[in-house]
Protein backbone atom coordinates (compact mmCIF):
# COMPACT_ATOMS: atom_id res chain seq x y z
CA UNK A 1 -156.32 90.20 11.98
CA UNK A 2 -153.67 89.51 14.35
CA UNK A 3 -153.94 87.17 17.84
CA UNK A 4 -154.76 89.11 20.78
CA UNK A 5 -152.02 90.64 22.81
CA UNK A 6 -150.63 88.78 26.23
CA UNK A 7 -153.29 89.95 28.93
CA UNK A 8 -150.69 92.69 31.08
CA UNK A 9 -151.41 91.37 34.49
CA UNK A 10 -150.29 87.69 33.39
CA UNK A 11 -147.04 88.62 31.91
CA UNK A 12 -146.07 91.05 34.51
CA UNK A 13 -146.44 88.26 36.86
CA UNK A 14 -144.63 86.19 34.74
CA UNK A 15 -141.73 88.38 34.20
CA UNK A 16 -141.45 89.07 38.07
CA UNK A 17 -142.73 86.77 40.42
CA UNK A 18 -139.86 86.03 42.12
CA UNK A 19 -140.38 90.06 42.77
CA UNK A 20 -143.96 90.65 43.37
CA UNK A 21 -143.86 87.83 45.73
CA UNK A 22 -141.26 90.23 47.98
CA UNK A 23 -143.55 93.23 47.15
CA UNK A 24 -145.93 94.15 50.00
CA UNK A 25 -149.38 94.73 49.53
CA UNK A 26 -148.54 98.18 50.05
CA UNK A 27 -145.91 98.30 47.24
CA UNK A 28 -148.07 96.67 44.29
CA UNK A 29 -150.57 99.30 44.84
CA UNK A 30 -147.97 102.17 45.18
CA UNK A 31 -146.54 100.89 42.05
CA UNK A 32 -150.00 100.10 40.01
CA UNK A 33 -151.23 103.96 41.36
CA UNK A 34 -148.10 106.03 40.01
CA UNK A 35 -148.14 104.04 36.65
CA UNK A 36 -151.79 104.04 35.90
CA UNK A 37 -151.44 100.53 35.15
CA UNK A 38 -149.06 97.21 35.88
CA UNK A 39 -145.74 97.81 36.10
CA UNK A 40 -142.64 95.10 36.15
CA UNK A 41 -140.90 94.80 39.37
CA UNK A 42 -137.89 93.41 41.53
CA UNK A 43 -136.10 93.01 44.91
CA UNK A 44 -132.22 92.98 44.46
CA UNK A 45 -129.43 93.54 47.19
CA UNK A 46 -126.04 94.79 46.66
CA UNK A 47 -123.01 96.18 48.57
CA UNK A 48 -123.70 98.91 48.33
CA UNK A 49 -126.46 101.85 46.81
CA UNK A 50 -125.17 101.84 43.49
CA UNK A 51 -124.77 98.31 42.97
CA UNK A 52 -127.90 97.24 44.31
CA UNK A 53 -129.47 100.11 41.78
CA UNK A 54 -127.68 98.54 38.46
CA UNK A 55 -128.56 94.72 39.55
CA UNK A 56 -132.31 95.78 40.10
CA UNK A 57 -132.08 97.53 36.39
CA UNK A 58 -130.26 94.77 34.93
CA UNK A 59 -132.71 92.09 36.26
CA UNK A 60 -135.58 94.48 35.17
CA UNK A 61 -134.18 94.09 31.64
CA UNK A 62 -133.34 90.63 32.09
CA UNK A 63 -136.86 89.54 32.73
CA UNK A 64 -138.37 91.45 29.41
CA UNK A 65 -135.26 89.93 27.64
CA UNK A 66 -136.65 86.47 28.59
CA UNK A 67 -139.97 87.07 27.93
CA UNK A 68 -139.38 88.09 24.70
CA UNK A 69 -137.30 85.15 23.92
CA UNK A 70 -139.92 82.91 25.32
CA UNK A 71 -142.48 84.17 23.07
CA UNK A 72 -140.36 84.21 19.96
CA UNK A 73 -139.75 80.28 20.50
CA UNK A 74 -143.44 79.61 21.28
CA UNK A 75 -144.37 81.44 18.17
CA UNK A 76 -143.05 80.98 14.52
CA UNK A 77 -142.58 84.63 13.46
CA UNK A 78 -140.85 83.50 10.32
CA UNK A 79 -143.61 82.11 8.90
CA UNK A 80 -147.31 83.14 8.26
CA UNK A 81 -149.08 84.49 10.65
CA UNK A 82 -153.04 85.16 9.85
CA UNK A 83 -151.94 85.39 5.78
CA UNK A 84 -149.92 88.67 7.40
CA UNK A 85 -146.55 87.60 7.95
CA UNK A 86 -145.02 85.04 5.74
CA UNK A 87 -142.65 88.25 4.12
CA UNK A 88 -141.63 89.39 7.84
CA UNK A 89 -138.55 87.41 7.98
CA UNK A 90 -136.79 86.35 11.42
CA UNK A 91 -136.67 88.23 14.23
CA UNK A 92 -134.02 90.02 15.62
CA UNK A 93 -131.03 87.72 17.06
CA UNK A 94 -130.75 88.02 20.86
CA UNK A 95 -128.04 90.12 20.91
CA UNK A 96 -129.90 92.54 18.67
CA UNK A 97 -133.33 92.27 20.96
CA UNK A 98 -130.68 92.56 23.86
CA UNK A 99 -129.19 96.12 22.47
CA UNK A 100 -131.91 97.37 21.20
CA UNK A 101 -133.91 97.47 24.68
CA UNK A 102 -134.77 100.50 26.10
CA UNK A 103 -135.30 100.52 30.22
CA UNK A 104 -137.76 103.99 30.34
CA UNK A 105 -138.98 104.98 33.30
CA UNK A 106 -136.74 103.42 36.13
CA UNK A 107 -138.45 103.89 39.85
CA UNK A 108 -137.43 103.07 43.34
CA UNK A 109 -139.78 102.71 45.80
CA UNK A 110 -137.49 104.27 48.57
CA UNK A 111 -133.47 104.60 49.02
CA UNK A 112 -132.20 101.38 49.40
CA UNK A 113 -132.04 100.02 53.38
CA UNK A 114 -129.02 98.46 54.78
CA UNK A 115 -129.84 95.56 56.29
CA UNK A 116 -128.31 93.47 59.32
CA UNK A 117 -125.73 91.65 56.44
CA UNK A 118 -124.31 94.86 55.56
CA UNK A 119 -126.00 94.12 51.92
CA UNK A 120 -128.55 97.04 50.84
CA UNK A 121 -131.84 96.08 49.75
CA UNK A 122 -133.39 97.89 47.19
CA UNK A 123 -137.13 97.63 45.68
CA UNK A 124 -137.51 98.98 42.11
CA UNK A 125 -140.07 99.06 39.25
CA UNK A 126 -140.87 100.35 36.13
CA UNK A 127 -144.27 101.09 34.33
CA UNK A 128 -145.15 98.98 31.43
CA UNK A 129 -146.43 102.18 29.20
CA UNK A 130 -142.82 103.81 30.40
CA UNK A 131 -141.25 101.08 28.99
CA UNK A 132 -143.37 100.66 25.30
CA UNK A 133 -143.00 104.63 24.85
CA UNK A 134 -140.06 104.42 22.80
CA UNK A 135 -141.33 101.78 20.24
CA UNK A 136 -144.27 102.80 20.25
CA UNK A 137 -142.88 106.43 18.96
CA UNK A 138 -140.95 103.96 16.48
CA UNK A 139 -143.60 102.47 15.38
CA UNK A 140 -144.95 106.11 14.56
CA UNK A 141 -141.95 107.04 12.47
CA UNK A 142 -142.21 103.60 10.41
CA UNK A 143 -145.81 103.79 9.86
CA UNK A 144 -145.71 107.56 8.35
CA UNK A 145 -142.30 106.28 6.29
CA UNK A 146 -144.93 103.41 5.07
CA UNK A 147 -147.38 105.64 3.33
CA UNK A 148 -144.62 108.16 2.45
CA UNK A 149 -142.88 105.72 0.49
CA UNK A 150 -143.61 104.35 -3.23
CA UNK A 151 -140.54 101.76 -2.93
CA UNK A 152 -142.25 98.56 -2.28
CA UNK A 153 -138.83 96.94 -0.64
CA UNK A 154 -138.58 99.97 2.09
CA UNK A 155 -142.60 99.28 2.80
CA UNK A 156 -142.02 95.96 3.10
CA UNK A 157 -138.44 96.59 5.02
CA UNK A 158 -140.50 99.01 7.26
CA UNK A 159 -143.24 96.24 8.19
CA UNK A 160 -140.35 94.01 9.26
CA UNK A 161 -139.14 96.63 11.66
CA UNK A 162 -142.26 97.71 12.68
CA UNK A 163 -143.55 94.23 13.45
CA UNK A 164 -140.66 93.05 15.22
CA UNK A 165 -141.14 95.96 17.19
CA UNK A 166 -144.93 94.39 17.84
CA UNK A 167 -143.26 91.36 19.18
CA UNK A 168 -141.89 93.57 21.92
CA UNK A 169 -144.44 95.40 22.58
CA UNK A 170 -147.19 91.93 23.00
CA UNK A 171 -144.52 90.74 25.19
CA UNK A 172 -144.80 93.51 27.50
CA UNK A 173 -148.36 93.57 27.17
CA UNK A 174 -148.45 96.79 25.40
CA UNK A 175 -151.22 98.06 22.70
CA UNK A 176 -150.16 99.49 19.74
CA UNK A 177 -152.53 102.21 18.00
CA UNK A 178 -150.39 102.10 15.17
CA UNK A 179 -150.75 98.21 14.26
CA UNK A 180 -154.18 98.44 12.56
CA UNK A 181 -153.77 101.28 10.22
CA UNK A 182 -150.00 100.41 9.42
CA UNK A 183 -151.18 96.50 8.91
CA UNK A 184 -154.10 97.95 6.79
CA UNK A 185 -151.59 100.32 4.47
CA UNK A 186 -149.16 97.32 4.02
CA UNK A 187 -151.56 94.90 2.85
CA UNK A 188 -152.36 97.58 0.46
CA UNK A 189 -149.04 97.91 -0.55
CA UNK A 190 -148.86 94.50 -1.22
CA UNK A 191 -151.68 94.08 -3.19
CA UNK A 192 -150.60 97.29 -5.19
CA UNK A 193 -147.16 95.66 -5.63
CA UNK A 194 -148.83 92.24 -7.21
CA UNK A 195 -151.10 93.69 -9.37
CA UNK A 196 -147.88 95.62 -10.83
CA UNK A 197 -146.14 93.01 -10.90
CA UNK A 198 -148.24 90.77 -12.74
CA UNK A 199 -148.73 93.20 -15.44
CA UNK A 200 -147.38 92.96 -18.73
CA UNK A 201 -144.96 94.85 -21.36
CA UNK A 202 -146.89 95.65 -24.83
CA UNK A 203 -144.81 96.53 -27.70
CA UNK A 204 -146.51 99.16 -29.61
CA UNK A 205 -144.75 101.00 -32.14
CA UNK A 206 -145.94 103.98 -34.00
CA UNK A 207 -146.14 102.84 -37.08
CA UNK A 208 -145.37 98.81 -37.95
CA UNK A 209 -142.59 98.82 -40.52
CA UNK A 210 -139.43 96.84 -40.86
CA UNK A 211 -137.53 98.77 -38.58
CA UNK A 212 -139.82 98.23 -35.46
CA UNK A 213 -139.77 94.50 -36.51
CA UNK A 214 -136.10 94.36 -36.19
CA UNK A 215 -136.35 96.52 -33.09
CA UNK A 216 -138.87 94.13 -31.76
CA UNK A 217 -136.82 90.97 -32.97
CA UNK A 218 -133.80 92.47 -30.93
CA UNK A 219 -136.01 93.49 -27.67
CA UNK A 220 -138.15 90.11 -27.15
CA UNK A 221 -135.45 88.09 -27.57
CA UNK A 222 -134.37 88.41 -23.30
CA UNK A 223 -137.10 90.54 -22.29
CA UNK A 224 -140.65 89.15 -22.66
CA UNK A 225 -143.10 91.35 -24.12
CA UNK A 226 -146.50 91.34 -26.35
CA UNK A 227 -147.30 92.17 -29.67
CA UNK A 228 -150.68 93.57 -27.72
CA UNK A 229 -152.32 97.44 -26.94
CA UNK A 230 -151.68 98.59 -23.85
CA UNK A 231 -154.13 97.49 -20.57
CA UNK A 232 -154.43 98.13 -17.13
CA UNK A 233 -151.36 98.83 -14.86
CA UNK A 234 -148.58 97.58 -18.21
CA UNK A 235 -145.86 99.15 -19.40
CA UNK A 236 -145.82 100.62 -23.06
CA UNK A 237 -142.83 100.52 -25.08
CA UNK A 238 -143.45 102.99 -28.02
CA UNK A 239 -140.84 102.00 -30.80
CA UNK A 240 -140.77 105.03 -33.44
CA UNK A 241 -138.15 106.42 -36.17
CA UNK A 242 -138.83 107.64 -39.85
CA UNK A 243 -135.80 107.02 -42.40
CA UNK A 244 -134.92 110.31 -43.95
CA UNK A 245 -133.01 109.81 -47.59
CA UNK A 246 -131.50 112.64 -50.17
CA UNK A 247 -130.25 112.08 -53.38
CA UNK A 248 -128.25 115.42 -55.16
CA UNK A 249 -128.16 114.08 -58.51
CA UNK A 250 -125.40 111.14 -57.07
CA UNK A 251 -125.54 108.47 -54.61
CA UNK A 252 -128.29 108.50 -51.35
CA UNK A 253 -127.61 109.32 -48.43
CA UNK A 254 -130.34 107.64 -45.66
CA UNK A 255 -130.20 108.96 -42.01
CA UNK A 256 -131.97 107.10 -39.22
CA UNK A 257 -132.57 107.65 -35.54
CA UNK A 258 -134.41 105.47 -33.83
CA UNK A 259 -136.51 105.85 -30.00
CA UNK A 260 -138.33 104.11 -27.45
CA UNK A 261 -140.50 105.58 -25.13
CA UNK A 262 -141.27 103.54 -22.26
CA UNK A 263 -144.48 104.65 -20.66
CA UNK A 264 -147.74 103.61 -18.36
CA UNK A 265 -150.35 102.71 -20.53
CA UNK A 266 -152.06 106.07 -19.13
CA UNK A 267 -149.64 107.30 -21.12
CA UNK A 268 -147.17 108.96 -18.54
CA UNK A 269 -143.31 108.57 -19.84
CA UNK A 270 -141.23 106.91 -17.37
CA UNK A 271 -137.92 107.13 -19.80
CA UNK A 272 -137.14 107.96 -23.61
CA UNK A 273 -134.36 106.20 -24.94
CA UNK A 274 -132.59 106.98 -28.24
CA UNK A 275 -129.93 106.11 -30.12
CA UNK A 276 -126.45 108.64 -29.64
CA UNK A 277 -125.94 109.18 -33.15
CA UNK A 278 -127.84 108.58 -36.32
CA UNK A 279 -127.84 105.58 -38.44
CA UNK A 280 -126.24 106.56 -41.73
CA UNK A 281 -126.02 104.62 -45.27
CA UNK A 282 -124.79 105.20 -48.79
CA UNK A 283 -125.66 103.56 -52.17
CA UNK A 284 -126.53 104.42 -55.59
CA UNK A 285 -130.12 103.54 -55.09
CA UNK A 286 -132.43 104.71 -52.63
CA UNK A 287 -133.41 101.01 -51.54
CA UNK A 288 -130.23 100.03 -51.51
CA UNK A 289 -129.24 102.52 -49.08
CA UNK A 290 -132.38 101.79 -47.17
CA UNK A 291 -131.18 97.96 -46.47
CA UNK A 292 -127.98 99.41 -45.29
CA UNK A 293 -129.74 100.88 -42.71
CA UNK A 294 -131.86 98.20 -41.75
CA UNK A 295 -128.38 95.97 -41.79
CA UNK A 296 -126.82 98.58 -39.30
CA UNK A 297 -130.08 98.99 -37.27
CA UNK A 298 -129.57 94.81 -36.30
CA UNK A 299 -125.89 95.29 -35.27
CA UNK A 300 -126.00 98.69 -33.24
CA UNK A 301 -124.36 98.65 -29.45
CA UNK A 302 -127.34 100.84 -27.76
CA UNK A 303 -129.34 97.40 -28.01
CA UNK A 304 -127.98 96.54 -24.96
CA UNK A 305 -128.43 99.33 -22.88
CA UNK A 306 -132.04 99.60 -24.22
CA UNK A 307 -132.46 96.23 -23.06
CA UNK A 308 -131.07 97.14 -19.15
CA UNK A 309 -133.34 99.87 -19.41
CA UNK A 310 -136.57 98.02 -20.20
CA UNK A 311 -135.74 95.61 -17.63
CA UNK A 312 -135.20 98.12 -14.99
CA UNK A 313 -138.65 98.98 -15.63
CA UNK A 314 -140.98 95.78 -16.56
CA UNK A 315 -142.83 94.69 -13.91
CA UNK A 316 -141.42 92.08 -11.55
CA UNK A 317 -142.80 89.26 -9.09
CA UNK A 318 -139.76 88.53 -6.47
């Protein structure tokens, strides 16, 4: 799914040629045989050992700093990329790709020789796989926090990292053997989040009376919902309440308490909300106290933080 990696032995070259062209014969190979593999090089001189030891690190660094930048303006990793990457975002700014390097695996190929000048020349390396070994082990940690997590903005916050990371690691010519399984568990993820979020809230009360009309009159109004039975991946919202009235010979006395589960339509409760005190109504006549309640029910406060809840928990397209 993604473009093939920078052949190794291309971008070394490129990084260092100004190097390898000082390297002997003799060198190159030393270098390929202790790291297995290519390996970015340089000739510096400085005044002295120490000097001479933090140029030929800093123009290591420099080198993989530029390549990186080159192939971030060659490439647009902002937008799509194979229908994988249009959510990656940018890339790290330079200063952040220039912090965040990490020089593993520093060599020399002897201690550096004074020459005639009084300058000491120094020839230093380090192994590509040296070098990748950290983000590669980051790439690890952000794959496993991938299929850990159920929070589709820190899976999708994770594939940013981790794929920025992949732009470093293609620049030094690096394979990842995390790409394909954390590329194949994002797209997943993805897919998982769409499907939730294109499914819909169904209002299904107990038992249709006026009070779940009001309730639903009250609800729908912000927060769009159907009239509908529950299906596939939607969210439930189970409006019940029963009016309780007493009479003692004198005036009723109704009592009302309304709830709301919100559920999955599989049926497992995600919240229950109810009201913090019951509805309460007096009158001579039991259907007179009755409409008192149903007159309160329209005008209680907890509408509103019903409302926040429900919308905490719909699902949602970004």
């Amino acid at each position: 799914m993604n473009p093939p990696l920078i052949k190794p032995l291309l971008l070394v070259l490129a990084l260092a040629s100004q190097a390898l062209a000082d390297f002997t014969q003799a060198d190159s190979a030393k270098a390929k045989a202790y790291c297995r593999g290519e390996f970015i090089g340089t000739v510096v001189y400085g005044k002295d050992p120490d000097k001479a030891k933090y140029k030929a690190k800093t123009e290591i660094a420099h080198g993989i700093i530029s390549q990186i930048k080159s192939k971030t303006e060659m490439n647009d990793y902002s937008g799509e990329r194979d229908g994988v990457l249009n959510e990656s975002g940018e890339f790290w700014q330079t200063s952040n790709i220039e912090s965040n390097l990490t020089l593993v695996g520093y060599k020399e190929m002897e201690f550096p020789k004074q020459q005639e000048n009084g300058e000491y020349e120094l020839r230093a390396y380090v192994c590509v796989k040296d070098v990748a070994k950290p983000y590669l082990e980051k790439q690890r940690i952000l794959s496993e926090n991938m299929e850990l997590s159920k929070d589709w903005h820190k899976i999708q916050s994770h594939w940013r990292e981790f794929m920025d990371i992949q732009i470093i690691l293609e620049s030094l010519g690096a394979e990842s053997k995390y790409l394909a399984k954390a590329e194949k568990f994002y797209e997943k993820a993805k897919k998982d989040y769409k499907d939730n979020c294109n499914a819909k809230l169904h209002w299904n009360p107990e038992k249709k009376t006026a009070y779940s009309e009001i309730a639903f009159a009250k609800l729908s109004g912000s927060i769009k919902m159907e009239n509908t039975p529950c299906a596939g991946k939607g969210i439930s919202l189970v409006y019940k309440g029963e009016p309780v009235c007493k009479s003692n010979g004198g005036p009723w006395g109704c009592s009302y308490q309304p709830a709301l589960r919100i559920a999955t339509c599989n049926g497992a409760e995600l919240r229950l909300l109810e009201s913090t005190a019951p509805i309460k109504g007096f009158e001579q006549k039991e259907e007179l106290a009755l409409k008192k309640l149903q007159d309160k029910l329209k005008t209680e406060n907890f509408w509103n933080e019903w409302e926040q809840e429900i919308k905490q928990r719909r699902p949602q397209c970004e």
